[in-house]
Protein backbone atom coordinates (compact mmCIF):
# COMPACT_ATOMS: atom_id res chain seq x y z
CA UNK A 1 0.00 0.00 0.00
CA UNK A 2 1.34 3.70 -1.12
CA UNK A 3 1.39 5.76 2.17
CA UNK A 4 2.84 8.71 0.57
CA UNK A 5 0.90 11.73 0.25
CA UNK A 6 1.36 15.11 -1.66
CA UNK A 7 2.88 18.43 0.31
CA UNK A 8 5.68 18.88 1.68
CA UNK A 9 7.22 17.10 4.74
CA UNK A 10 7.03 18.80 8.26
CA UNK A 11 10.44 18.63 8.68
CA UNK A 12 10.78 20.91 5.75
CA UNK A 13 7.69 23.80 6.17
CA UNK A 14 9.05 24.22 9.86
CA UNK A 15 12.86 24.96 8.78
CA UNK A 16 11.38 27.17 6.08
CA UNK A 17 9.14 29.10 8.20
CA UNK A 18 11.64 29.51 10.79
CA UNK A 19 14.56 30.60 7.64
CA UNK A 20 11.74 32.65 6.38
CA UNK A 21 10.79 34.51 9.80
CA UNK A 22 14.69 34.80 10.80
CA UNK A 23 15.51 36.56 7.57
CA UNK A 24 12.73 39.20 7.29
CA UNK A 25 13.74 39.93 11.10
CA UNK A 26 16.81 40.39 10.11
CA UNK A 27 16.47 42.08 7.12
CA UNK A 28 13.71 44.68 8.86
CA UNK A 29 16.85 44.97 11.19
CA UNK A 30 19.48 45.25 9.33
CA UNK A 31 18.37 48.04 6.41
CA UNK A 32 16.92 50.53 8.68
CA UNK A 33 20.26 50.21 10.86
CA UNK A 34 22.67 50.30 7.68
CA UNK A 35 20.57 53.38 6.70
CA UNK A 36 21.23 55.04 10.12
CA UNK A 37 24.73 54.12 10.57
CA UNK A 38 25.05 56.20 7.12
CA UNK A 39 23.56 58.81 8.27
CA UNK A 40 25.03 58.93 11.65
CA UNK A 41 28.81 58.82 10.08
CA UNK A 42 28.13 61.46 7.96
CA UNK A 43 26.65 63.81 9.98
CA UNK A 44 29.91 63.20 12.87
CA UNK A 45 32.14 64.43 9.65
CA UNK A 46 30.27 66.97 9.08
CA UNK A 47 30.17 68.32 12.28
CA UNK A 48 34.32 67.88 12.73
CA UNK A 49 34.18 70.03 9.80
CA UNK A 50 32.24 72.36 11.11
CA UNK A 51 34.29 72.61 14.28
CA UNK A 52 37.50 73.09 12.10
CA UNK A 53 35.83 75.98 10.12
CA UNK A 54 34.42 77.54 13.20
CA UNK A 55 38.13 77.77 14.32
CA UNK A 56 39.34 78.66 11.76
CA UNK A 57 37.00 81.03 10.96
CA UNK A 58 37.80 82.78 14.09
CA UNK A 59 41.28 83.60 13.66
CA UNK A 60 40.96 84.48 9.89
CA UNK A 61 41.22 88.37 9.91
CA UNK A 62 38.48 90.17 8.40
CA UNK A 63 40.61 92.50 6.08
CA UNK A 64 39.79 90.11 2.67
CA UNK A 65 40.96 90.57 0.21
CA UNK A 66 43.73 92.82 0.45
CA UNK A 67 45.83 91.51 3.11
CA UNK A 68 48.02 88.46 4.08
CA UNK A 69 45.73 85.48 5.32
CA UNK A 70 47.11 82.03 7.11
CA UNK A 71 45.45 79.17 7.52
CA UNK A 72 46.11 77.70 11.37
CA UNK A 73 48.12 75.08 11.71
CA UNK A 74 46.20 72.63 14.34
CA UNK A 75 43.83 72.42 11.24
CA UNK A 76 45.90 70.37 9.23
CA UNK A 77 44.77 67.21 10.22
CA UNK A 78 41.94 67.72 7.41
CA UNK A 79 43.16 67.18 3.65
CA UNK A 80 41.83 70.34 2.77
CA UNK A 81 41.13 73.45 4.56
CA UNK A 82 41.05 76.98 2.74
CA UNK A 83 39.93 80.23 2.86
CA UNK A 84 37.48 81.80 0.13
CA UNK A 85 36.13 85.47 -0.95
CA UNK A 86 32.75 85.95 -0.80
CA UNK A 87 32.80 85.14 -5.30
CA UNK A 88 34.00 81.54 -3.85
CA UNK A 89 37.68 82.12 -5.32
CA UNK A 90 40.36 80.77 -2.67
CA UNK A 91 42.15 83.35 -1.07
CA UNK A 92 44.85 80.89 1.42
CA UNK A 93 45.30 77.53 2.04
CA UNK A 94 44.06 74.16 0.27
CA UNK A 95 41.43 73.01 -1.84
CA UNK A 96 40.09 74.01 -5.44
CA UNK A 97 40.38 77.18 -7.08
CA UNK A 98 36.82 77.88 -7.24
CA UNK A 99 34.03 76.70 -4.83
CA UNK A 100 30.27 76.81 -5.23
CA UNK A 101 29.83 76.03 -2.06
CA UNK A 102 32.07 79.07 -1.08
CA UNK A 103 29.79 81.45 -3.58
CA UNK A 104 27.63 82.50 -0.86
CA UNK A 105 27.99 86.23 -0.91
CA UNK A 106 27.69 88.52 1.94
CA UNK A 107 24.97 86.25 3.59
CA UNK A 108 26.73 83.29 3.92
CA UNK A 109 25.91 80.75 6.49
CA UNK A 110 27.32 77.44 7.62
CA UNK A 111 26.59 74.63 5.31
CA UNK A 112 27.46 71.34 3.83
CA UNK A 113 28.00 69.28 0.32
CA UNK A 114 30.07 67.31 -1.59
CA UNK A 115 31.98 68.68 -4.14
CA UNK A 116 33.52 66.56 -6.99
CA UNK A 117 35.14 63.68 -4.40
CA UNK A 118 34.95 66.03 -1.17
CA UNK A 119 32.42 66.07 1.45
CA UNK A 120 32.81 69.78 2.11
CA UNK A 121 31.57 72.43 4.54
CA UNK A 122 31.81 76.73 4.75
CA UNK A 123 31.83 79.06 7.91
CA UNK A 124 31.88 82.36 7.63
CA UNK A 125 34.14 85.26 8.53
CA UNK A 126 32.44 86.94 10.69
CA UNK A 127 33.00 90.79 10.29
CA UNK A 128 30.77 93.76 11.47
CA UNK A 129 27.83 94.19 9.30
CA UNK A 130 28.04 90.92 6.73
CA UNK A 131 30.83 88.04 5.83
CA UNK A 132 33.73 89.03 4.26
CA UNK A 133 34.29 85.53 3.37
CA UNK A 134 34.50 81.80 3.93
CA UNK A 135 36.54 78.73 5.44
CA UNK A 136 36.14 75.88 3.56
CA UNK A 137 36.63 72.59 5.59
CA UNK A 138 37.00 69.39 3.52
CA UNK A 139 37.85 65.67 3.32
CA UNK A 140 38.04 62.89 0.40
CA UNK A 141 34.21 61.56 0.87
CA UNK A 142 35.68 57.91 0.44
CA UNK A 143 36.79 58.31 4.57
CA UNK A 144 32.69 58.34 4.94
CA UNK A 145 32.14 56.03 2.65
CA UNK A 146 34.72 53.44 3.67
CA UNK A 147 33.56 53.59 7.47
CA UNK A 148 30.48 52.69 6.22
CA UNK A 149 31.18 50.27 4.11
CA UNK A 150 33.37 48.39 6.86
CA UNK A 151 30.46 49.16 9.24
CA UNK A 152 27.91 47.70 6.59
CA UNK A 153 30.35 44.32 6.37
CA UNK A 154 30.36 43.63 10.27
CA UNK A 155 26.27 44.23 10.16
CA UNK A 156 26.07 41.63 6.90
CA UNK A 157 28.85 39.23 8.60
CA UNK A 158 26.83 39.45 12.19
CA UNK A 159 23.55 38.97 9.82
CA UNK A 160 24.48 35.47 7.87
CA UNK A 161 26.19 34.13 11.48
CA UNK A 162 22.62 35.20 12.99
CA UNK A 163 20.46 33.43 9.88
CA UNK A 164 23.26 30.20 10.37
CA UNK A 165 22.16 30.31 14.10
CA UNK A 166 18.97 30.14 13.13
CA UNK A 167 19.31 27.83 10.39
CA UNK A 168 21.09 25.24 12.74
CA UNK A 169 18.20 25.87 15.81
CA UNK A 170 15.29 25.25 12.57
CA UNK A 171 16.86 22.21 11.83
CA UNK A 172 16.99 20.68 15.03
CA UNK A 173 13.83 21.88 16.06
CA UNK A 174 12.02 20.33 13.23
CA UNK A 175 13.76 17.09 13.61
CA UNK A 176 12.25 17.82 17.29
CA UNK A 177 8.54 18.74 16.20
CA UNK A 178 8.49 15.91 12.97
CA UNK A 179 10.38 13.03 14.64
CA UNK A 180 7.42 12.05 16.97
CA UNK A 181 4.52 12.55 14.20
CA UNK A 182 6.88 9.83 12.69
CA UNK A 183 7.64 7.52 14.89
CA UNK A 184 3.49 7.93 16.10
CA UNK A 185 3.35 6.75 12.13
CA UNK A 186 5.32 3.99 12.30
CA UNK A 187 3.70 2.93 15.50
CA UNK A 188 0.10 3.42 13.88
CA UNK A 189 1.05 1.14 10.84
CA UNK A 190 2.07 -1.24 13.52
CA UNK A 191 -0.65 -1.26 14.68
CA UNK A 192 -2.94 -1.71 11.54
CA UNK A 193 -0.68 -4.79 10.65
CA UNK A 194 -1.45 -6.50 13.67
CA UNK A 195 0.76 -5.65 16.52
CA UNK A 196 -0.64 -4.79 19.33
CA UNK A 197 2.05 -4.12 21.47
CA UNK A 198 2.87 -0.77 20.54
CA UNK A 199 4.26 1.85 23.73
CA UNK A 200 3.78 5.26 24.17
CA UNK A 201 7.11 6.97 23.74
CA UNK A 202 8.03 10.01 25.79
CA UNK A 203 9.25 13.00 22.98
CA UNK A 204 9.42 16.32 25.48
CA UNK A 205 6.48 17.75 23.08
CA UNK A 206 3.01 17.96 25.25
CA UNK A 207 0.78 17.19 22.38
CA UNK A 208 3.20 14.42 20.86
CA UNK A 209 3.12 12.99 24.18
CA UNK A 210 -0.47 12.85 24.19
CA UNK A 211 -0.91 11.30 21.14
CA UNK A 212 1.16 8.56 21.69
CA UNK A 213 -0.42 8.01 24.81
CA UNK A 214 -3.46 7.76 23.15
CA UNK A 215 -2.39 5.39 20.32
CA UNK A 216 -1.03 3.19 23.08
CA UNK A 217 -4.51 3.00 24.34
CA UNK A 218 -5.85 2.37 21.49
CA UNK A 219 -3.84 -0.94 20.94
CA UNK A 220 -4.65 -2.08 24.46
CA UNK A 221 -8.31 -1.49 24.08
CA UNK A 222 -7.76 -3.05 19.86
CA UNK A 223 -6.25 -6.03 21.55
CA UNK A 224 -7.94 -6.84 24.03
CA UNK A 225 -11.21 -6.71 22.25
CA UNK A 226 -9.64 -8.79 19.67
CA UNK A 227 -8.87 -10.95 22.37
CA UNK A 228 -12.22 -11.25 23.90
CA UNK A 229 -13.82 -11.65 20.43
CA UNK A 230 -11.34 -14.58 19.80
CA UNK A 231 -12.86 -16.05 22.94
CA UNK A 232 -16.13 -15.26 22.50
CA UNK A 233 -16.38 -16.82 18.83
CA UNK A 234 -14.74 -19.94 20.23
CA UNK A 235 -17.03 -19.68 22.56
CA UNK A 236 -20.04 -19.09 20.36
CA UNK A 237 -18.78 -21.78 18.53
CA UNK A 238 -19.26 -24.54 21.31
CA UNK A 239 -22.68 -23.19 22.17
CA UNK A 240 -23.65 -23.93 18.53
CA UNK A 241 -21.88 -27.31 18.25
CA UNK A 242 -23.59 -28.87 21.49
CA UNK A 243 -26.98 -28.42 19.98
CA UNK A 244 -26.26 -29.43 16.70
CA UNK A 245 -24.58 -32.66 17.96
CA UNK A 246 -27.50 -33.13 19.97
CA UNK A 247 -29.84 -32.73 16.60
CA UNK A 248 -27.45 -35.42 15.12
CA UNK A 249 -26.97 -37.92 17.33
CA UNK A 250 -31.03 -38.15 18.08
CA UNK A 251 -31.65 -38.58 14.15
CA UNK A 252 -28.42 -40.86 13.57
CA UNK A 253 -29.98 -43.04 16.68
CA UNK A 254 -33.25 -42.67 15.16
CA UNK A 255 -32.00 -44.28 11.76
CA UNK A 256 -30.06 -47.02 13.40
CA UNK A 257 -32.61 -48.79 16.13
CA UNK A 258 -35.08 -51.00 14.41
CA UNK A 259 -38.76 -49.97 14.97
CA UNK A 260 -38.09 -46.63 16.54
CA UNK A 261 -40.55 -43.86 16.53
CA UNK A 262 -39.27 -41.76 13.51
CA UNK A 263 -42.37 -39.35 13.66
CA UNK A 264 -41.08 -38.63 17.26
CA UNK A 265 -37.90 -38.78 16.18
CA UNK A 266 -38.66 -35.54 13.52
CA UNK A 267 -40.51 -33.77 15.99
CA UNK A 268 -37.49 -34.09 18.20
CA UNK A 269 -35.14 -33.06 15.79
CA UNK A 270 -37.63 -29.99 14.90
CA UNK A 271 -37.97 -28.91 18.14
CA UNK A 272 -33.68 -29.11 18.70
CA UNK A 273 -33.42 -27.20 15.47
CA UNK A 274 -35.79 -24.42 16.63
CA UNK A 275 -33.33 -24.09 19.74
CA UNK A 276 -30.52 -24.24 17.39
CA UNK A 277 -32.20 -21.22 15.22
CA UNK A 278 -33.38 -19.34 18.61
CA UNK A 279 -29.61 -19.41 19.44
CA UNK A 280 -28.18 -18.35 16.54
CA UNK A 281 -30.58 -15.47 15.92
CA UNK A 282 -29.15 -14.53 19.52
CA UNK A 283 -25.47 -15.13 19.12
CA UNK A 284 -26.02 -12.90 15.90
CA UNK A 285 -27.98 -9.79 17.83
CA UNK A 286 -25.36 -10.03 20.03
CA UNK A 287 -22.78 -9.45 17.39
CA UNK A 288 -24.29 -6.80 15.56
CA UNK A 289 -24.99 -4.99 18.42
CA UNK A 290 -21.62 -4.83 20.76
CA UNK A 291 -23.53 -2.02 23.31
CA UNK A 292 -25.54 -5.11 24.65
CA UNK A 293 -28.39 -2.33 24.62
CA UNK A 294 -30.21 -3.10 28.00
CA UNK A 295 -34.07 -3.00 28.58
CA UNK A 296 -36.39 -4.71 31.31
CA UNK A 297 -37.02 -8.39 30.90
CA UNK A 298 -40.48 -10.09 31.44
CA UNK A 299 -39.16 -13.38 33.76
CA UNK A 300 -41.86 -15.03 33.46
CA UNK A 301 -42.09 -15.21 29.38
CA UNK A 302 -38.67 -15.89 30.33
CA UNK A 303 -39.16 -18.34 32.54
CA UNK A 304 -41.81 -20.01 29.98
CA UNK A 305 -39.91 -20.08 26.88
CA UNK A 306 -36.60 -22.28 28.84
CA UNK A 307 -39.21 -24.12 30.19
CA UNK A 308 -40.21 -24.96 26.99
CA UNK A 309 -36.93 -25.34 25.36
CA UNK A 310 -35.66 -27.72 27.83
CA UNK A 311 -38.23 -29.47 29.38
CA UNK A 312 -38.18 -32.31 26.59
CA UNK A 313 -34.34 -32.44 26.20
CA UNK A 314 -34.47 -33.07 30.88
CA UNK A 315 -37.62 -35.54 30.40
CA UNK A 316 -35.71 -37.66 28.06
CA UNK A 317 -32.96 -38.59 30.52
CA UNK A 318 -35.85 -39.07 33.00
CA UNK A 319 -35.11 -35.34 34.94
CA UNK A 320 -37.61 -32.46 36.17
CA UNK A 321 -37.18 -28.84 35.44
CA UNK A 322 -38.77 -26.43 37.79
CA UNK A 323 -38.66 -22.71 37.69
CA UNK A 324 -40.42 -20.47 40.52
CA UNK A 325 -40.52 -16.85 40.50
CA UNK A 326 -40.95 -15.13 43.92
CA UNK A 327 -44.02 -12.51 43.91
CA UNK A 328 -43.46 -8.95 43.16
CA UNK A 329 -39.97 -9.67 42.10
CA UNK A 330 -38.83 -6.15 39.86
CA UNK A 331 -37.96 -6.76 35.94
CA UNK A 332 -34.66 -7.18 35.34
CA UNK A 333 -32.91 -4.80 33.12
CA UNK A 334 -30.45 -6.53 31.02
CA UNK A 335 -30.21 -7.90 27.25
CA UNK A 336 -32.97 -10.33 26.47
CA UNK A 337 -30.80 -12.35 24.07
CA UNK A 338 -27.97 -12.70 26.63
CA UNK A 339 -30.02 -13.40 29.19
CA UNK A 340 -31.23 -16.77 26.97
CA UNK A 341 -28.16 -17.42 26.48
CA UNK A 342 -26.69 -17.64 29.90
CA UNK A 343 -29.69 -19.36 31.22
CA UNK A 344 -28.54 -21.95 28.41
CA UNK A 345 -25.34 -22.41 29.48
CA UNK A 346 -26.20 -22.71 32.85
CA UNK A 347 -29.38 -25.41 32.42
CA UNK A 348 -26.92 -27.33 29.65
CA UNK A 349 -24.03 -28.03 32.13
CA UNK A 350 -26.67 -29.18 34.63
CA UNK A 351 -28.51 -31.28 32.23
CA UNK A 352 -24.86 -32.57 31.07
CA UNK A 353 -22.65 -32.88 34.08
CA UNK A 354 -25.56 -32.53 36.85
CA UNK A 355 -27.90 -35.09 38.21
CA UNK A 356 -31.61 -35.31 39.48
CA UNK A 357 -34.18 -32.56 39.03
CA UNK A 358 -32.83 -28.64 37.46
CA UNK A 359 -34.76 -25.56 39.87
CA UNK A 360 -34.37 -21.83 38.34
CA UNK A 361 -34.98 -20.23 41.20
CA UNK A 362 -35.67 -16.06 40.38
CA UNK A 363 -36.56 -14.09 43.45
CA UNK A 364 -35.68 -10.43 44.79
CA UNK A 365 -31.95 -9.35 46.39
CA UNK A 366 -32.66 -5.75 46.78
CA UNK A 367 -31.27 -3.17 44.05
CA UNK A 368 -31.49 -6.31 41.68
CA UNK A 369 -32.62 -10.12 40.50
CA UNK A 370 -31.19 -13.11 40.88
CA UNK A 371 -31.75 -15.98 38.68
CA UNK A 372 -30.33 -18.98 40.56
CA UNK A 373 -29.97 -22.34 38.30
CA UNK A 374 -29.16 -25.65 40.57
CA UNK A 375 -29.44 -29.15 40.32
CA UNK A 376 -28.76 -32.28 42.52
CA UNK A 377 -25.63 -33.63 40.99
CA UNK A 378 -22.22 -34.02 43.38
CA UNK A 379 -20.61 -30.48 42.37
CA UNK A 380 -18.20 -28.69 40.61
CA UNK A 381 -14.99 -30.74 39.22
CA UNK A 382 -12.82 -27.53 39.17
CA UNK A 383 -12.93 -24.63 41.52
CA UNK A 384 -15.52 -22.50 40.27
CA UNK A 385 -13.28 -18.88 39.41
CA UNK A 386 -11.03 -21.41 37.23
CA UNK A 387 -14.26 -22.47 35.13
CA UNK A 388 -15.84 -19.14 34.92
CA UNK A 389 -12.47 -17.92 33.87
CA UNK A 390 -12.16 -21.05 31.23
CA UNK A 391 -8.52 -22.16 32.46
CA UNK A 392 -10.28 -25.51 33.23
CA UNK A 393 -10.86 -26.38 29.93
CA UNK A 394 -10.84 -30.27 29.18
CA UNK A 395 -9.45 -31.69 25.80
CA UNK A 396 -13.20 -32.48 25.08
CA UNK A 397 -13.64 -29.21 24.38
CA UNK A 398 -16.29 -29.15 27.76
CA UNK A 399 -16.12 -25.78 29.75
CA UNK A 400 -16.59 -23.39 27.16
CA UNK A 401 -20.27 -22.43 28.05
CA UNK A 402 -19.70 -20.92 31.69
CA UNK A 403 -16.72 -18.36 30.33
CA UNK A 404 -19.01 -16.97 27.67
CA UNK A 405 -22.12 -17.16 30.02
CA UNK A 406 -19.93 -14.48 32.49
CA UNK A 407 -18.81 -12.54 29.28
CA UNK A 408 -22.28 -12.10 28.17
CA UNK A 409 -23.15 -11.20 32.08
CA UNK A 410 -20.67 -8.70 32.35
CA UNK A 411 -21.45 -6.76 29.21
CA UNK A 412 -25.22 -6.97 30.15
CA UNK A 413 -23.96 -5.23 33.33
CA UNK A 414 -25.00 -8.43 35.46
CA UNK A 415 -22.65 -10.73 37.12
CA UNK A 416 -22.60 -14.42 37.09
CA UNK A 417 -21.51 -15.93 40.44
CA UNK A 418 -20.85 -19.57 42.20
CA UNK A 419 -23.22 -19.34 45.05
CA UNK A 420 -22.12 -22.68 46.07
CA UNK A 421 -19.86 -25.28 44.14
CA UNK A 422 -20.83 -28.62 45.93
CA UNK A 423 -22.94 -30.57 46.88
CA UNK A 424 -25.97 -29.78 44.68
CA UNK A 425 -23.95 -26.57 42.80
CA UNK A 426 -25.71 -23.20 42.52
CA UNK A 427 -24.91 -20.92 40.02
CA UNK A 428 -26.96 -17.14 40.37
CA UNK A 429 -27.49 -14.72 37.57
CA UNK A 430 -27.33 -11.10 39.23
CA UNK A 431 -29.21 -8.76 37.20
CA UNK A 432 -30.07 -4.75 38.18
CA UNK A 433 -33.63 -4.10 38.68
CA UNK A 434 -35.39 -2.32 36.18
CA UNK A 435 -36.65 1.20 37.87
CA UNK A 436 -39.48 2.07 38.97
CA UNK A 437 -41.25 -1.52 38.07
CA UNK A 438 -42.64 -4.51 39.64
CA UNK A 439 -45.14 -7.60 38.96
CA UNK A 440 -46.80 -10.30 40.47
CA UNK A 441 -45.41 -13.76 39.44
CA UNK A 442 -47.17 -16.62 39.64
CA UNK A 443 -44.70 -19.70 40.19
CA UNK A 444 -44.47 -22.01 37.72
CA UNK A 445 -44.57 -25.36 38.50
CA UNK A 446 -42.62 -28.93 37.72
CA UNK A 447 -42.90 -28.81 33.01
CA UNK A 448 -44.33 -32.36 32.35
């Protein structure tokens, strides 16, 4: 059978979610940051520039043109540092001839740009009414540029080691999250293949944990209902094959003794085969419905129809049935057709390993019924738990009846006891009372 299924594995949709949430985290991280750190280079050059012009700016006298101007000394740190008229043409120091930037006229104010390969800024002069001129402070814009780019490199280098983190943590965490739903998979194919024995493992993961808990009870309910369904079909299969031999052996004794009654004979073997067909037609309700669906039992129709199913099979080894039903004993709520059946069971090991006259005995205990089935024979050859149980089975295939009689009680929600093993064995049926309901019995004598 082909157990593979489209879609992807869960191994692989959790390492790609995690990749995929890691890397827009990082990303929404990173870009703003790499924008900032431009920004925030940029603007400390600018403002050593501006510091430098201030200065310089300061000691620059205001007699432009016309007069000797020096650029300080201390400045000289910066590749380029001049002094311009107010037409931008440089007067002292360093830098190009002409400046834009420097073209401010009388107004001039402090301000920033790069020119050509120069991030450059201007102070001006100050003088008494306007600017006489302007300090240009300047350096290559590759010294911004660089710092940034470095800066950039240890953000990318710190952002693939964080997404490898990540990648390493996805991994193992979806080996964590899919290894259970797998090994739950193997355990459930187990399972449908027969084997029982499957274990809940223990995977750290709550609802992992709880589903192999689960499938673990599922395979000790599965096999122990396959169990008890083994047992109850072999079961079944003796209380089927003990009436049918029956139906044989009277015909086949029938055929062979000279002069025999073969009209009574029939009848016989009609009346055995109704039993036979009343059985079946309970076995298979039974079956069909595994609830066992309880409702309150009439005894004495009850008591009347194994009357008249076993009367004739008692009379012809010269035995008495009697039933008696105690007045104003409650219905009993339980299934009809296990209810038959047990009573079967029970009157079928008295009629086979028993002696003298059967008594059901059905009277009140209180919350419940009791159906009591005895007869006069010496008692139980086993201890009575052991043949409930069926772990006294004989090679004859005898004992079968009684474990499927207390199967059939227990799923009824009755309970089928010993009430004494020897002499004269009792066995009682305990059935819950039906609520709220009561009749009058008459007892029912000796069936002739």
């Amino acid at each position: 059978m082909n157990h593979e299924h489209g879609g992807p594995p869960l191994r692989q949709r959790v390492l790609v979610s995690i990749m995929a949430v890691t890397v827009f985290a990082v990303a929404a991280f990173t870009l703003p940051l790499g924008i900032a750190v431009q920004r925030l280079y940029r603007s400390e050059t600018v403002t050593a520039l501006q510091r430098d012009a201030a200065r310089a700016a300061a000691v620059v006298p205001d007699s432009i043109p016309g007069s000797l101007v020096s650029v300080p000394s201390r400045s000289s740190s910066f590749r380029s540092l001049g002094v311009y008229d107010t037409a931008g043409r440089r007067v002292a120091g360093s830098g190009p001839g002409r400046s834009a930037l420097a073209a401010s006229g009388a107004r001039a104010q402090v301000r920033d740009a790069v020119e050509g390969a120069y991030l450059a800024v201007i102070a001006p002069i100050p003088s008494d009414q306007k600017a006489v001129g302007t300090v240009r402070a300047a350096v290559p814009y590759s010294t911004v540029t660089d710092r940034v780019r470095k800066t950039w490199a240890a953000m990318c280098l710190l952002a693939f080691l964080a997404v490898g983190v990540a990648a390493v943590l996805a991994r193992r965490q979806a080996v964590r999250l899919a290894r259970p739903l797998e090994r739950i998979t193997l355990a459930a194919r187990a399972l449908g293949d027969g084997d029982f024995t499957v274990r809940a493992e223990r995977f750290g993961v709550r609802e992992a944990d709880t589903a192999s808990q689960a499938l673990e009870d599922t395979a000790t309910q599965l096999g122990q209902l396959l169990q008890r369904e083994r047992a109850f079909s072999s079961d079944v299969s003796h209380q089927l094959r003990t009436p049918l031999t029956a139906l044989t052996v009277g015909l086949e004794s029938a055929l062979s003794r000279p002069g025999a009654d073969l009209r009574a004979a029939l009848g016989d073997a009609l009346s055995r085969s109704e039993h036979l067909r009343t059985t079946i037609e309970d076995l298979l309700s039974l079956v069909r419905r595994p609830g066992y669906a309880a409702a309150p039992i009439d005894l004495g129709v009850l008591m009347e129809d194994v009357r008249a199913r076993w009367h004739g099979p008692l009379a012809a080894h010269g035995r008495q049935l009697v039933s008696r039903i105690e007045p104003d004993v409650p219905r009993g709520l339980a299934t009809p057709a296990a209810v038959r059946q047990i009573i079967d069971v029970l009157v079928g090991n008295a009629l086979c390993h028993g002696d003298g006259t059967v008594t059901i005995d059905v009277h009140d205990v209180g919350t419940g019924v009791a159906i009591e089935v005895a007869d006069e024979g010496t008692g139980l050859a086993s201890e009575p738990d052991d043949l409930l149980a069926g772990s006294a089975d004989r090679a004859d295939g005898h004992g079968r009846g009684l474990p499927l009689a207390r199967a059939l009680a227990d799923a009824s929600g009755g309970r089928l006891v010993v009430r004494r093993a020897a002499p004269e064995p009792i066995f009682s049926l305990l059935l819950p009372a039906a609520a709220g309901e009561s009749r009058d019995y008459h007892p029912i004598g000796p069936g002739s």
